[in-house]
PDB file of N, CA and C in Angstrom:
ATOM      1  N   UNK A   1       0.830  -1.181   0.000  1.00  0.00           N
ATOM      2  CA  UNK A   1       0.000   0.000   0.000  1.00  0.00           C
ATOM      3  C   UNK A   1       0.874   1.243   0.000  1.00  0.00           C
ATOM      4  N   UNK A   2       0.145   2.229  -0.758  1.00  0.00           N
ATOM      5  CA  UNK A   2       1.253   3.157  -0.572  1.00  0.00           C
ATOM      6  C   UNK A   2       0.680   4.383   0.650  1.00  0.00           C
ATOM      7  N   UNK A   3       1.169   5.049   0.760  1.00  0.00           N
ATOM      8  CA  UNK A   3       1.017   6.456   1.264  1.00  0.00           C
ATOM      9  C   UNK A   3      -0.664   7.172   1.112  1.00  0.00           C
ATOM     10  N   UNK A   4      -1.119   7.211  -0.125  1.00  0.00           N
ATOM     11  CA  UNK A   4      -2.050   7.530  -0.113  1.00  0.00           C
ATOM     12  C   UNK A   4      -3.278   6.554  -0.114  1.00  0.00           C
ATOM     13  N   UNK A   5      -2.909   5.680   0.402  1.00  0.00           N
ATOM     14  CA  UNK A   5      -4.599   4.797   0.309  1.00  0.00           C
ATOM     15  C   UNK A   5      -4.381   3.615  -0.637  1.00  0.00           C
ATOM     16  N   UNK A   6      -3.551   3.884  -1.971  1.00  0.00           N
ATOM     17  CA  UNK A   6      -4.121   2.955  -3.081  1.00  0.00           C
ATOM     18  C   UNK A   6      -2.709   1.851  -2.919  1.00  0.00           C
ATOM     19  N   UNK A   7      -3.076   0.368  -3.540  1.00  0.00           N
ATOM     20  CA  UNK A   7      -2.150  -0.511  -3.762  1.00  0.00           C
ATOM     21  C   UNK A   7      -0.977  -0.401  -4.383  1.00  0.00           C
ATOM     22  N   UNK A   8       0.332  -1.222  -3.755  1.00  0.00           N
ATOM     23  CA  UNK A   8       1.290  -0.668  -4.293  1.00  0.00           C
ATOM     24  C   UNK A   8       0.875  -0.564  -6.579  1.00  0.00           C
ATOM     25  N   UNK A   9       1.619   0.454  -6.806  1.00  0.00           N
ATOM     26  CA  UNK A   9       1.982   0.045  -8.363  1.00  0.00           C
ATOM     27  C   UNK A   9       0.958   1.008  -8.641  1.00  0.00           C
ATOM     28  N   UNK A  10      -0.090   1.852  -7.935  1.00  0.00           N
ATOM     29  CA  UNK A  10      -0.795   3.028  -8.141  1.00  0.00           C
ATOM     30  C   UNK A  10      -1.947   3.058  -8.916  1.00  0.00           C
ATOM     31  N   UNK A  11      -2.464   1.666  -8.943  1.00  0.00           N
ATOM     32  CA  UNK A  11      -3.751   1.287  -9.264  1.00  0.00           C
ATOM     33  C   UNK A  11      -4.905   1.365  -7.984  1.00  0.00           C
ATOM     34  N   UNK A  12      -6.017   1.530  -8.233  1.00  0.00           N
ATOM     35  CA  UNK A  12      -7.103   1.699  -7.317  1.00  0.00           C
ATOM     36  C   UNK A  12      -7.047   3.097  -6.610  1.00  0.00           C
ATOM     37  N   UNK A  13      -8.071   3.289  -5.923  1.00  0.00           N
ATOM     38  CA  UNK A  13      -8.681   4.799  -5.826  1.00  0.00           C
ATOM     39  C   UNK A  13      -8.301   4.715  -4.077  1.00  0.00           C
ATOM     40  N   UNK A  14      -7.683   6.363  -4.014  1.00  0.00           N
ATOM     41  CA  UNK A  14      -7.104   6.464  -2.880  1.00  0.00           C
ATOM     42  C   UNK A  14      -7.995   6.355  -1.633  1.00  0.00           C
ATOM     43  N   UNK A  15      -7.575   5.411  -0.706  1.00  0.00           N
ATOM     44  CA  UNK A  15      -8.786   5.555   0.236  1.00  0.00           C
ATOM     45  C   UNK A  15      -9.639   3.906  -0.155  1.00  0.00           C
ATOM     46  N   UNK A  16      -9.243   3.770  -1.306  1.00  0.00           N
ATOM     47  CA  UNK A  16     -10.407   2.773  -1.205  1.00  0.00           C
ATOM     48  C   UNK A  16      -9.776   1.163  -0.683  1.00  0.00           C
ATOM     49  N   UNK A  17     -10.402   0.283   0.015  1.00  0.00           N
ATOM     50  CA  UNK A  17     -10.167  -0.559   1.016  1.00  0.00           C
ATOM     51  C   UNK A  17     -10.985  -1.341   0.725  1.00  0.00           C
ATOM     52  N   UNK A  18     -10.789  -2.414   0.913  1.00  0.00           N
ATOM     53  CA  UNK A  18     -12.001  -3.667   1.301  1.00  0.00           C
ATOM     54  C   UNK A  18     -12.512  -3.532   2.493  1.00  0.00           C
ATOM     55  N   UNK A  19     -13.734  -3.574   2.703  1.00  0.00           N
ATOM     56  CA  UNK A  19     -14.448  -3.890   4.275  1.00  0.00           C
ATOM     57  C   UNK A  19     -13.852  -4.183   5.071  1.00  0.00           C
ATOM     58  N   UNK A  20     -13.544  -5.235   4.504  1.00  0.00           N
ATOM     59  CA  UNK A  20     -13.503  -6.589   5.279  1.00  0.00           C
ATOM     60  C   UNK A  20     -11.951  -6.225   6.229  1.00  0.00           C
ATOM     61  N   UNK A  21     -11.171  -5.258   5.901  1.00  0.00           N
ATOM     62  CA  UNK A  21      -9.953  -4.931   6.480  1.00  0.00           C
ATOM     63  C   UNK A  21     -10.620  -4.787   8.220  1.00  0.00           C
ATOM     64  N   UNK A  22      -9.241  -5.320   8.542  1.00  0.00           N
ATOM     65  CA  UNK A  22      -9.770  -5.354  10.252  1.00  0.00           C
ATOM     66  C   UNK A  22      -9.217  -3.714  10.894  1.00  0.00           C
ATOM     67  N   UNK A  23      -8.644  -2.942  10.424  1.00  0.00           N
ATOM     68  CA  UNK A  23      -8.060  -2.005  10.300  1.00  0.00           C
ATOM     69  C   UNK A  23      -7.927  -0.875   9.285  1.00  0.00           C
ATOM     70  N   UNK A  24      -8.247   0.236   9.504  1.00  0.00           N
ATOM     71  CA  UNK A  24      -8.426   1.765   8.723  1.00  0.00           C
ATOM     72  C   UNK A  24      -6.841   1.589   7.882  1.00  0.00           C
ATOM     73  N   UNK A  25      -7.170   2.007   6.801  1.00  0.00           N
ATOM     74  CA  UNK A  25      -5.495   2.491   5.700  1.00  0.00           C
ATOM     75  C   UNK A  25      -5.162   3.822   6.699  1.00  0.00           C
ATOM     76  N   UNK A  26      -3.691   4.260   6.281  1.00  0.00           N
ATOM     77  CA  UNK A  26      -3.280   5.358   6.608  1.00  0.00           C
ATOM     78  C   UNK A  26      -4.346   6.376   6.444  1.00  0.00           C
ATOM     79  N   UNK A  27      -4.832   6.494   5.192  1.00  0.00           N
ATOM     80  CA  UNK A  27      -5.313   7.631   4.992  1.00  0.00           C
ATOM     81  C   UNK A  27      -6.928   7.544   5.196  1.00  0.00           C
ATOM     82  N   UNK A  28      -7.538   6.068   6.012  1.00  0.00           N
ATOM     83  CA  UNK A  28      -8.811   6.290   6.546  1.00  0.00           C
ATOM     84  C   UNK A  28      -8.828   6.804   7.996  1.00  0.00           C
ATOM     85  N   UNK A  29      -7.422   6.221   8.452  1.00  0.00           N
ATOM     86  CA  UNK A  29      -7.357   6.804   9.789  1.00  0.00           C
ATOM     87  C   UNK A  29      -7.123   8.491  10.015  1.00  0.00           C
ATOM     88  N   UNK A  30      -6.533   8.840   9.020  1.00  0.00           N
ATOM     89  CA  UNK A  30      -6.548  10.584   9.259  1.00  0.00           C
ATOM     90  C   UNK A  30      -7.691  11.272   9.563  1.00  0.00           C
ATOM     91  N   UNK A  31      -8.351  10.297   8.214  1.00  0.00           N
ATOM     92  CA  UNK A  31      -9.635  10.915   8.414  1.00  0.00           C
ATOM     93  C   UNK A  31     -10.395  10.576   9.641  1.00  0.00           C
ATOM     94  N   UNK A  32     -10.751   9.369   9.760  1.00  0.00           N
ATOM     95  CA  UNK A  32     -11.405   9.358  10.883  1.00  0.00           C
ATOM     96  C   UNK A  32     -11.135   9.870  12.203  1.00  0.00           C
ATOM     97  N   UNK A  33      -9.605   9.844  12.583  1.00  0.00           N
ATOM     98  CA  UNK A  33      -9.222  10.711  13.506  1.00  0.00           C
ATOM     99  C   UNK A  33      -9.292  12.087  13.988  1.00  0.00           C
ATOM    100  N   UNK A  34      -9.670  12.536  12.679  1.00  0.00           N
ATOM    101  CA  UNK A  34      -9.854  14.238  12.316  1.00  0.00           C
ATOM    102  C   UNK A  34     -11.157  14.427  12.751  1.00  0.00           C
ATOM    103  N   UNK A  35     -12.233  13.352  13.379  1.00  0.00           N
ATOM    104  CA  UNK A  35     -13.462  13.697  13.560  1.00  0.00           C
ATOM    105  C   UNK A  35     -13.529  13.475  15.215  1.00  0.00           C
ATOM    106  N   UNK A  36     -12.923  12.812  15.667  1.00  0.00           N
ATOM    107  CA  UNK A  36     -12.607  12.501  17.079  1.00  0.00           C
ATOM    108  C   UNK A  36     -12.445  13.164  17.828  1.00  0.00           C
ATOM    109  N   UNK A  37     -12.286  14.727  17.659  1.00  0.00           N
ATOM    110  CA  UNK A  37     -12.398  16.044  18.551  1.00  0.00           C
ATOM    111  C   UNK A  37     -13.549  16.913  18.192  1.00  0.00           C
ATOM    112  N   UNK A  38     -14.268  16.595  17.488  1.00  0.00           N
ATOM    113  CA  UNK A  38     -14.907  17.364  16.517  1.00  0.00           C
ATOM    114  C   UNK A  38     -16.621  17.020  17.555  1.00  0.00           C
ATOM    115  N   UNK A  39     -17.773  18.165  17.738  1.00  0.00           N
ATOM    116  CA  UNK A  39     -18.927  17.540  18.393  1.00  0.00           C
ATOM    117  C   UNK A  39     -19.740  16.566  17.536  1.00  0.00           C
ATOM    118  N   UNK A  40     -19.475  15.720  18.481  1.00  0.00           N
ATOM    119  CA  UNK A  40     -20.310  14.377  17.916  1.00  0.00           C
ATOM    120  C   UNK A  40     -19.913  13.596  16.903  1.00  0.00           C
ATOM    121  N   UNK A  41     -18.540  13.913  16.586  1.00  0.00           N
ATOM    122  CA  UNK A  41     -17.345  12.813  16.098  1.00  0.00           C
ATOM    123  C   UNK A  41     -17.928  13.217  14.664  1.00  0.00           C
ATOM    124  N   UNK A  42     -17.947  14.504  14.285  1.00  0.00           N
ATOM    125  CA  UNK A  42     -18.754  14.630  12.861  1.00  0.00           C
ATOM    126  C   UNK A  42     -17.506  14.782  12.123  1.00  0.00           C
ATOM    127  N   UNK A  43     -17.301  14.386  10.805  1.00  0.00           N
ATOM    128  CA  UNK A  43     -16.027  13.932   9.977  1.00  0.00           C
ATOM    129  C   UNK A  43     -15.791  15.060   9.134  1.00  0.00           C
ATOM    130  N   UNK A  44     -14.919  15.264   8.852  1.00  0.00           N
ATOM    131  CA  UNK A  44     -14.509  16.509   7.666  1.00  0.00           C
ATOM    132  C   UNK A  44     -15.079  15.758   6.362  1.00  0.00           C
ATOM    133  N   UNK A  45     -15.645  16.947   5.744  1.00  0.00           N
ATOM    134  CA  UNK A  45     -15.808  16.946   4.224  1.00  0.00           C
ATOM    135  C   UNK A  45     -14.785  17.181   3.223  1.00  0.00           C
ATOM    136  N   UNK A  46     -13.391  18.170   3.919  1.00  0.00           N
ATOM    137  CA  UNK A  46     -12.489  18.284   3.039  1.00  0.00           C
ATOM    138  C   UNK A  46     -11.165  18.177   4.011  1.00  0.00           C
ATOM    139  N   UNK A  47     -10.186  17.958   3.385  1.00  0.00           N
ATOM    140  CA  UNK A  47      -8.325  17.867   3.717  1.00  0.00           C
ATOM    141  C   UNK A  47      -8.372  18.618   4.656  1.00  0.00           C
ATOM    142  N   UNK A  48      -6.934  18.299   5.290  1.00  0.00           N
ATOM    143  CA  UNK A  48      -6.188  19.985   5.942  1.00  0.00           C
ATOM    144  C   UNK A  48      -5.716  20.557   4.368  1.00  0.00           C
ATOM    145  N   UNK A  49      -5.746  19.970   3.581  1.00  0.00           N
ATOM    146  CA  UNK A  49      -5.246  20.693   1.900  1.00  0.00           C
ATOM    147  C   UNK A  49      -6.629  21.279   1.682  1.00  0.00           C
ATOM    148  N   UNK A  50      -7.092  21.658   1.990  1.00  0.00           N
ATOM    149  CA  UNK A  50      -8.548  21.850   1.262  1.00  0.00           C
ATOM    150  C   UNK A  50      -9.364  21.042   0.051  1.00  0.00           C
ATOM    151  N   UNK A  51      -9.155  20.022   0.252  1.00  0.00           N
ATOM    152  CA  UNK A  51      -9.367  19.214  -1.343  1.00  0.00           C
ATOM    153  C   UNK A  51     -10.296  18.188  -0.422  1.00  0.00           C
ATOM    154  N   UNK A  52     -11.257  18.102  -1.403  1.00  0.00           N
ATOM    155  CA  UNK A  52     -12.625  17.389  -0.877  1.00  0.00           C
ATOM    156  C   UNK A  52     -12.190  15.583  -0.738  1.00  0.00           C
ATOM    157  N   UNK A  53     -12.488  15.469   0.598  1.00  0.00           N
ATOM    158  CA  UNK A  53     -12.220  13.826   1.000  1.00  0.00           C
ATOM    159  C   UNK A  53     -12.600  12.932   0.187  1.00  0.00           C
ATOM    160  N   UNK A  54     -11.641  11.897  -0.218  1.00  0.00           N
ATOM    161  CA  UNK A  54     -12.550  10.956  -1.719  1.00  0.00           C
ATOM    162  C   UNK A  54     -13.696  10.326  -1.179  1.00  0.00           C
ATOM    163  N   UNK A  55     -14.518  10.204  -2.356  1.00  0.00           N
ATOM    164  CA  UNK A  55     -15.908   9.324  -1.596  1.00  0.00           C
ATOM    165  C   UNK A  55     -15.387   8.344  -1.771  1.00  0.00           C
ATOM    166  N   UNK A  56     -14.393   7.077  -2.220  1.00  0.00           N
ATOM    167  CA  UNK A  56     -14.238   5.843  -1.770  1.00  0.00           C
ATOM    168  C   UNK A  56     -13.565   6.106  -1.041  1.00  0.00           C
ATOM    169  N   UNK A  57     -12.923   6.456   0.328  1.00  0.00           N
ATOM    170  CA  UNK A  57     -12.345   6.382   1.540  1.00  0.00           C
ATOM    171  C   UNK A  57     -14.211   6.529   2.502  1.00  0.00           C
ATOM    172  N   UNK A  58     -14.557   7.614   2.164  1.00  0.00           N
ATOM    173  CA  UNK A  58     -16.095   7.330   2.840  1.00  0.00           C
ATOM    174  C   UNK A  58     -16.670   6.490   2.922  1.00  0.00           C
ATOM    175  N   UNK A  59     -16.958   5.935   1.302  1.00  0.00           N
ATOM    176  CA  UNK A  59     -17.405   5.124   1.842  1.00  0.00           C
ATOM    177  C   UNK A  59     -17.054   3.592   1.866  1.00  0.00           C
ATOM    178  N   UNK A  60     -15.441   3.349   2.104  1.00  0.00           N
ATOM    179  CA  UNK A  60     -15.437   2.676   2.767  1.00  0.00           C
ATOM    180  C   UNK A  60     -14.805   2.410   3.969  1.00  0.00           C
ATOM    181  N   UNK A  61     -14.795   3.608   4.462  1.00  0.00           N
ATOM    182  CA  UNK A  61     -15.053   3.484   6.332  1.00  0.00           C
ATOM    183  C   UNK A  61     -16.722   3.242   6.595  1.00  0.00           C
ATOM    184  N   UNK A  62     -17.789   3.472   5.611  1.00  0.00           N
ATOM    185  CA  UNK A  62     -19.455   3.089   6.137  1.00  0.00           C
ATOM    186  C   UNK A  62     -19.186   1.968   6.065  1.00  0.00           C
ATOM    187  N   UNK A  63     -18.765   1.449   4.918  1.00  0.00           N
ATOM    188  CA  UNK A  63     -18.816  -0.209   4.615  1.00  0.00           C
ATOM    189  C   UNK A  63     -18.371  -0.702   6.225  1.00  0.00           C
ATOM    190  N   UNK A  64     -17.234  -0.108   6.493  1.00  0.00           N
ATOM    191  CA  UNK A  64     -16.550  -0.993   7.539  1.00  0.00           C
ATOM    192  C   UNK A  64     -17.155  -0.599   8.734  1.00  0.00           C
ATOM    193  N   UNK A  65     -18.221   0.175   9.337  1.00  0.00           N
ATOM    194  CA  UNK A  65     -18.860   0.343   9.983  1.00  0.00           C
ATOM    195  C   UNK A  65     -18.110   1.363  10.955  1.00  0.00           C
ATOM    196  N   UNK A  66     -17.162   2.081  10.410  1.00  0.00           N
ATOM    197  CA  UNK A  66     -16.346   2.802  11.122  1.00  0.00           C
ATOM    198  C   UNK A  66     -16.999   4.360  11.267  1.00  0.00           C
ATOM    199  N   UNK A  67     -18.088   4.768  10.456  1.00  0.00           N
ATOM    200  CA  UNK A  67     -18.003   5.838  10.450  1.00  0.00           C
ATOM    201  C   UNK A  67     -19.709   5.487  10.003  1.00  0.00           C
ATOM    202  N   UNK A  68     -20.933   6.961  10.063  1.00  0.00           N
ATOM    203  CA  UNK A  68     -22.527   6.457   9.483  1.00  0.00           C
ATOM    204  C   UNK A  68     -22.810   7.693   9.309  1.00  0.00           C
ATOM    205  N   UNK A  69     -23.745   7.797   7.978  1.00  0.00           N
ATOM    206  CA  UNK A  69     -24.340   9.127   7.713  1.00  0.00           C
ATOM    207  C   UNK A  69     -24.370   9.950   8.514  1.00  0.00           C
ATOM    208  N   UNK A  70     -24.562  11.013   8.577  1.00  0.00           N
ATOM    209  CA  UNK A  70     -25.007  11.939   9.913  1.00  0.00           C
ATOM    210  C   UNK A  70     -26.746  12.723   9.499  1.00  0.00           C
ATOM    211  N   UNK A  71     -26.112  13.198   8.088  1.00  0.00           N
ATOM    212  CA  UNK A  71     -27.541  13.946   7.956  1.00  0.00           C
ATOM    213  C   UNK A  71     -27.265  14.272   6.085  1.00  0.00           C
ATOM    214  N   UNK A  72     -28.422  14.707   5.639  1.00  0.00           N
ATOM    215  CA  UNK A  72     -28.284  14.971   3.929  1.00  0.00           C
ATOM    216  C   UNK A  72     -27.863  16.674   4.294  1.00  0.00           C
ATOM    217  N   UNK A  73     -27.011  17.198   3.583  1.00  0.00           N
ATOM    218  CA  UNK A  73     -26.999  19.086   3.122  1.00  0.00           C
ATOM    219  C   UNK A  73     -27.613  18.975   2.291  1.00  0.00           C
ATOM    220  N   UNK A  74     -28.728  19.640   2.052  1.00  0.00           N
ATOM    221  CA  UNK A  74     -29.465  20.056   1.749  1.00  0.00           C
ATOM    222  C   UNK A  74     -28.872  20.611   0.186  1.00  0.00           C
ATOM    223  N   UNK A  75     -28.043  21.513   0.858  1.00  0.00           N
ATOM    224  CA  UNK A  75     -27.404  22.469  -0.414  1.00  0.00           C
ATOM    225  C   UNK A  75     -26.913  21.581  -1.236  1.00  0.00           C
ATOM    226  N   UNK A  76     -25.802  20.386  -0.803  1.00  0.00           N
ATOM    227  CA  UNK A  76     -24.955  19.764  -1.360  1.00  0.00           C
ATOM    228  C   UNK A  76     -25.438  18.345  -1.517  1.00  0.00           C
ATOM    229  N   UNK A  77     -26.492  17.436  -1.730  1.00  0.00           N
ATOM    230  CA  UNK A  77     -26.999  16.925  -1.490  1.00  0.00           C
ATOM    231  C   UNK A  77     -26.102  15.074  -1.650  1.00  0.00           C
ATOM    232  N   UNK A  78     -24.774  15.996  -2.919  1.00  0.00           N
ATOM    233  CA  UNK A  78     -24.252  14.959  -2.909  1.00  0.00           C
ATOM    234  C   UNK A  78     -23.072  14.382  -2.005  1.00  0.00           C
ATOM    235  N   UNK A  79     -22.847  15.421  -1.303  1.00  0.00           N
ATOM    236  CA  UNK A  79     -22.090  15.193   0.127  1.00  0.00           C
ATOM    237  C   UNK A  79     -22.191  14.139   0.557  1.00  0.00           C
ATOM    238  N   UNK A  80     -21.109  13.465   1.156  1.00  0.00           N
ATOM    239  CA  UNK A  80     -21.845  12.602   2.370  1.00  0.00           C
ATOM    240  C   UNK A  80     -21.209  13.017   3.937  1.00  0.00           C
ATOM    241  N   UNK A  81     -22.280  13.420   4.644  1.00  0.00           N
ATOM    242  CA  UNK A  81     -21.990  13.800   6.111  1.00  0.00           C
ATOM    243  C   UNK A  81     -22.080  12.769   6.863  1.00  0.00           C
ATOM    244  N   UNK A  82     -20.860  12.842   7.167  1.00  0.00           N
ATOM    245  CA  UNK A  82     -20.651  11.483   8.528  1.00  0.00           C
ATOM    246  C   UNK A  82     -20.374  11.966   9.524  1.00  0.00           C
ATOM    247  N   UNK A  83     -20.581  11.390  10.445  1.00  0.00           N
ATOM    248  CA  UNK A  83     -19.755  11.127  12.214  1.00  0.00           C
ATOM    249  C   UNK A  83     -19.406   9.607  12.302  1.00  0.00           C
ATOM    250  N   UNK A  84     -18.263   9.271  13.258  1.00  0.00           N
ATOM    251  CA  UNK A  84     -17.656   8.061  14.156  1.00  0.00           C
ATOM    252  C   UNK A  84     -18.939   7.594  14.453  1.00  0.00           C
ATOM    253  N   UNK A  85     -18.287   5.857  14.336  1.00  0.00           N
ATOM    254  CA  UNK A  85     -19.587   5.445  14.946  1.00  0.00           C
ATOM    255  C   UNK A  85     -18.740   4.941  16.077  1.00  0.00           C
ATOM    256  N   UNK A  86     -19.202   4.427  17.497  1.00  0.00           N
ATOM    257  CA  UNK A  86     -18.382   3.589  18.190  1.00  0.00           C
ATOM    258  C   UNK A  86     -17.463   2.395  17.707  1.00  0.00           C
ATOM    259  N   UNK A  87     -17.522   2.081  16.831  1.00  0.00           N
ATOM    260  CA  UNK A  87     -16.897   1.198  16.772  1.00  0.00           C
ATOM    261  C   UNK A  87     -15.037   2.188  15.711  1.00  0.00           C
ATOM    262  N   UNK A  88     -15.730   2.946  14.862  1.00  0.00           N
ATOM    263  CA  UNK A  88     -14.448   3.768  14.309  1.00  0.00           C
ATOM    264  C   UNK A  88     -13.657   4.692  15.351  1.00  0.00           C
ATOM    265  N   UNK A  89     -14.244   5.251  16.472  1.00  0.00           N
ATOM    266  CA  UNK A  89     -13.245   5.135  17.843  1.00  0.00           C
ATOM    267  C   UNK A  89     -12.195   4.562  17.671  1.00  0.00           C
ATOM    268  N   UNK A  90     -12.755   3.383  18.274  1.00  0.00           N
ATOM    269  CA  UNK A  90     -12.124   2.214  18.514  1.00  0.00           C
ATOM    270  C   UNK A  90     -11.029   2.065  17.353  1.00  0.00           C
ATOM    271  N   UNK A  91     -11.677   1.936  16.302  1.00  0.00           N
ATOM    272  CA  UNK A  91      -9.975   1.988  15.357  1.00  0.00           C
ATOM    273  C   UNK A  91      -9.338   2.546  15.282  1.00  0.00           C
ATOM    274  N   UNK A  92      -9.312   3.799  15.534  1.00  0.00           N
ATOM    275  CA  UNK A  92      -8.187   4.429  15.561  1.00  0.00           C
ATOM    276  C   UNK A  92      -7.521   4.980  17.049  1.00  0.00           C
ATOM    277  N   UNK A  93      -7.887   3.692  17.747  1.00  0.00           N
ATOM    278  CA  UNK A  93      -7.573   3.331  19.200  1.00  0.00           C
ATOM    279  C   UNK A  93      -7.992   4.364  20.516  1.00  0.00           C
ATOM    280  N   UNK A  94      -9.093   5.227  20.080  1.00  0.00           N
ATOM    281  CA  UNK A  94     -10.077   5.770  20.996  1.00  0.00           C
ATOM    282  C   UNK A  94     -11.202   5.280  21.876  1.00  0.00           C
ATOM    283  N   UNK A  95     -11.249   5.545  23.099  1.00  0.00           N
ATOM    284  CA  UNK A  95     -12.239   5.363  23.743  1.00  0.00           C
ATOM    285  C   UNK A  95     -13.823   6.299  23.169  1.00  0.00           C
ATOM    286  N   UNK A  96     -14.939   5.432  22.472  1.00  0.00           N
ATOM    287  CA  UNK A  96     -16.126   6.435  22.408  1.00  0.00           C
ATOM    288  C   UNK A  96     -16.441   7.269  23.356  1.00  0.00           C
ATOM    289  N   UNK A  97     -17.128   8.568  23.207  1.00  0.00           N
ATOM    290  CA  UNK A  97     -17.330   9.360  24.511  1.00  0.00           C
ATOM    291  C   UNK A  97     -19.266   8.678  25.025  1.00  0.00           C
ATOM    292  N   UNK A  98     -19.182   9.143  25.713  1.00  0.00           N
ATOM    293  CA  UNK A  98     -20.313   8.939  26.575  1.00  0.00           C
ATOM    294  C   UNK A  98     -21.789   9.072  25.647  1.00  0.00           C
ATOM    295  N   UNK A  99     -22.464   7.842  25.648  1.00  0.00           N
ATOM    296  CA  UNK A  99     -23.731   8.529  24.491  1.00  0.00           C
ATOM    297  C   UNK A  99     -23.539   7.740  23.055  1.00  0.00           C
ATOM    298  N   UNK A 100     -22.100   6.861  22.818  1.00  0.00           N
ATOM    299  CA  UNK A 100     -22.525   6.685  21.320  1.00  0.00           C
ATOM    300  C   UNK A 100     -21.957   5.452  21.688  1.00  0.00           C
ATOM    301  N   UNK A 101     -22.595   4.689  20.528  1.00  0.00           N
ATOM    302  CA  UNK A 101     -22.547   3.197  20.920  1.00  0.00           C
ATOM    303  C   UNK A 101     -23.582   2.745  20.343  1.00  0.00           C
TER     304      UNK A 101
END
């Protein structure tokens, strides 16, 4: 794997993972970590680069149950708004806070 998410030799889409991984890629854990201070573990839509989070890293931290919708924008409808679920805590070796589970 490289650096950004995809298999060595730079095929497949950054971020994107099989489910079935028992463990976040580098670059699912940024993300998900980046939501872990945030109220109600709600996930960034874009980088610390400003560049919009790929939707296969999204969604596959949903796949892996690491992370769940939060709500539709309205404006943006094609967004996807997430928060941590308890169990994506946990992967990236956090205790959930009080309330989610």
């Amino acid at each position: 794997m490289t650096d950004e998410g995809r298999p060595a030799g730079g095929r497949g889409k950054p971020g994107a993972v099989a489910s079935s991984s028992p463990e976040p890629s580098p670059v699912q854990r940024r993300w998900l970590v980046r939501g872990a201070d945030q109220p109600g573990g709600k996930l960034p839509l874009f980088d610390t680069g400003g560049r919009e989070v790929p939707k296969a890293t999204i969604r596959a931290c949903l796949a892996a149950g690491w992370a769940e919708p939060w709500f539709t924008n309205p404006v943006k409808p094609d967004w996807l708004v997430c928060k941590l679920t308890a169990k994506g805590y946990r992967a990236v070796g956090l205790e959930p806070p009080p309330g989610i589970g």
